[in-house]
Protein backbone atom coordinates (compact mmCIF):
# COMPACT_ATOMS: atom_id res chain seq x y z
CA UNK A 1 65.72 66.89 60.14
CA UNK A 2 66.46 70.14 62.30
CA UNK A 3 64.56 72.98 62.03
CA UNK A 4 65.95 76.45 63.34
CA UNK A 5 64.21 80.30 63.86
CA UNK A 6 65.62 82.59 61.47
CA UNK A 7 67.92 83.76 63.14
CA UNK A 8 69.00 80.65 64.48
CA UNK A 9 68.47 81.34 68.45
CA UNK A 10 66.31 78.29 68.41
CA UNK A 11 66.85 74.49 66.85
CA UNK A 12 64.47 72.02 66.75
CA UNK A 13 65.37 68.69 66.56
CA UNK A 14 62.77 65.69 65.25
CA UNK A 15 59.57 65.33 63.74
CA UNK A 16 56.70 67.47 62.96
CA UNK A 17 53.13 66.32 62.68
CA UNK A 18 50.17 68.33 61.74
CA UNK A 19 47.78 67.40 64.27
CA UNK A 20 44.33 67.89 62.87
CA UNK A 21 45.14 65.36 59.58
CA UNK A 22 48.22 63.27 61.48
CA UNK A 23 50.22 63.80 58.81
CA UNK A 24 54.16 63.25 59.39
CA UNK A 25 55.18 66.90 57.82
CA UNK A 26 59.02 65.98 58.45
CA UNK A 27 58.68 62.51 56.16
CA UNK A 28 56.87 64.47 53.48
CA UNK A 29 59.52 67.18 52.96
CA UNK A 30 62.41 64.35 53.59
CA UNK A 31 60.65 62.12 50.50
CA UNK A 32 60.36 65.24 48.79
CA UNK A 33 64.12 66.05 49.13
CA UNK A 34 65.21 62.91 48.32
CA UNK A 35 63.21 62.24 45.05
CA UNK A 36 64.91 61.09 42.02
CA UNK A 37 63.26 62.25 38.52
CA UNK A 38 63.38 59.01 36.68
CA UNK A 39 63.76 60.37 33.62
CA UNK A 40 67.20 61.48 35.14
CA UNK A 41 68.51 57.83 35.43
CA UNK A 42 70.72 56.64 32.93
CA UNK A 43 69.10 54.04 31.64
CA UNK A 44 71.47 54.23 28.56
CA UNK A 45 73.75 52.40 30.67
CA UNK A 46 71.33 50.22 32.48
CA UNK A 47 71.06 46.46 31.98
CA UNK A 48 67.58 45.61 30.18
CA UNK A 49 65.33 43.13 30.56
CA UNK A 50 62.02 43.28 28.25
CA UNK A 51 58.67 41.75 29.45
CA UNK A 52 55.59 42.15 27.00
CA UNK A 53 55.69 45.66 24.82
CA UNK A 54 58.41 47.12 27.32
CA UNK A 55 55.72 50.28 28.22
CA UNK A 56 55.97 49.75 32.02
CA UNK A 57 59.48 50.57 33.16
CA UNK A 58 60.54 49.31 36.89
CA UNK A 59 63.96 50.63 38.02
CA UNK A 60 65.90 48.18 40.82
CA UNK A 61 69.11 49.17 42.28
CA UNK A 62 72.19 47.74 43.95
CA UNK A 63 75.24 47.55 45.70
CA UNK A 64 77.62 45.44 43.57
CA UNK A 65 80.43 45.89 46.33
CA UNK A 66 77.83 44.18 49.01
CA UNK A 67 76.89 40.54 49.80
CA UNK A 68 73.50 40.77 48.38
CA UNK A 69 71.08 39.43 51.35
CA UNK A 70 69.70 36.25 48.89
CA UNK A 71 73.04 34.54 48.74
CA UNK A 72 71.25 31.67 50.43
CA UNK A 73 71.16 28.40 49.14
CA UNK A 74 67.79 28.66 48.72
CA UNK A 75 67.60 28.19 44.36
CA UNK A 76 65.29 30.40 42.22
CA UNK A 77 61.60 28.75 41.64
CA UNK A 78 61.52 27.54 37.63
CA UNK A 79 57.91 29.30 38.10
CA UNK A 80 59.46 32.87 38.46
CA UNK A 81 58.35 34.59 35.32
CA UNK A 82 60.61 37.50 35.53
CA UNK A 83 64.30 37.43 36.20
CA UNK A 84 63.99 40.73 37.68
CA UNK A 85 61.87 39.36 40.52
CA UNK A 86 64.12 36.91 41.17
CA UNK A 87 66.48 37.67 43.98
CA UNK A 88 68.06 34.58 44.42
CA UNK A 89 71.48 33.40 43.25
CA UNK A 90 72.41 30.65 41.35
């Protein structure tokens, strides 16, 4: 993040932290930029798994075009009760 005077004379470049609270001011306006409304995601075209009544809705994302970092050999436990927590392959 880079933070400038007005008339841009002066940059400032890293973090700022409100020192009476220690709050990290820069990582609260960067999650705040970088929020996505999830009523904005298209679950229309989502793949859907339904656990229980379906009222709890968990959103997971990925990068088909990567090697996904549980290509182990490691197999799934038959305990897992949700596919969606399972990150292994098989």
């Amino acid at each position: 993040m880079v933070y400038t005077d007005a008339s841009a004379s002066y940059i400032i470049s890293g973090k700022i932290y409100e020192a009476r609270t220690d709050r990290d001011l820069t990582e609260e306006r960067l999650r705040k930029l970088n929020a996505i409304r999830f009523d904005s995601l298209p679950l229309e075209q989502a793949v859907k798994v339904q656990r229980g009544n379906g009222k709890r809705v968990l959103a997971m994302f990925s990068d088909p075009t990567a090697r996904p970092a549980s290509s182990s050999s490691r197999p799934c436990s038959s305990s897992t009760t949700s596919p969606s927590m399972c990150s292994c392959t098989r």
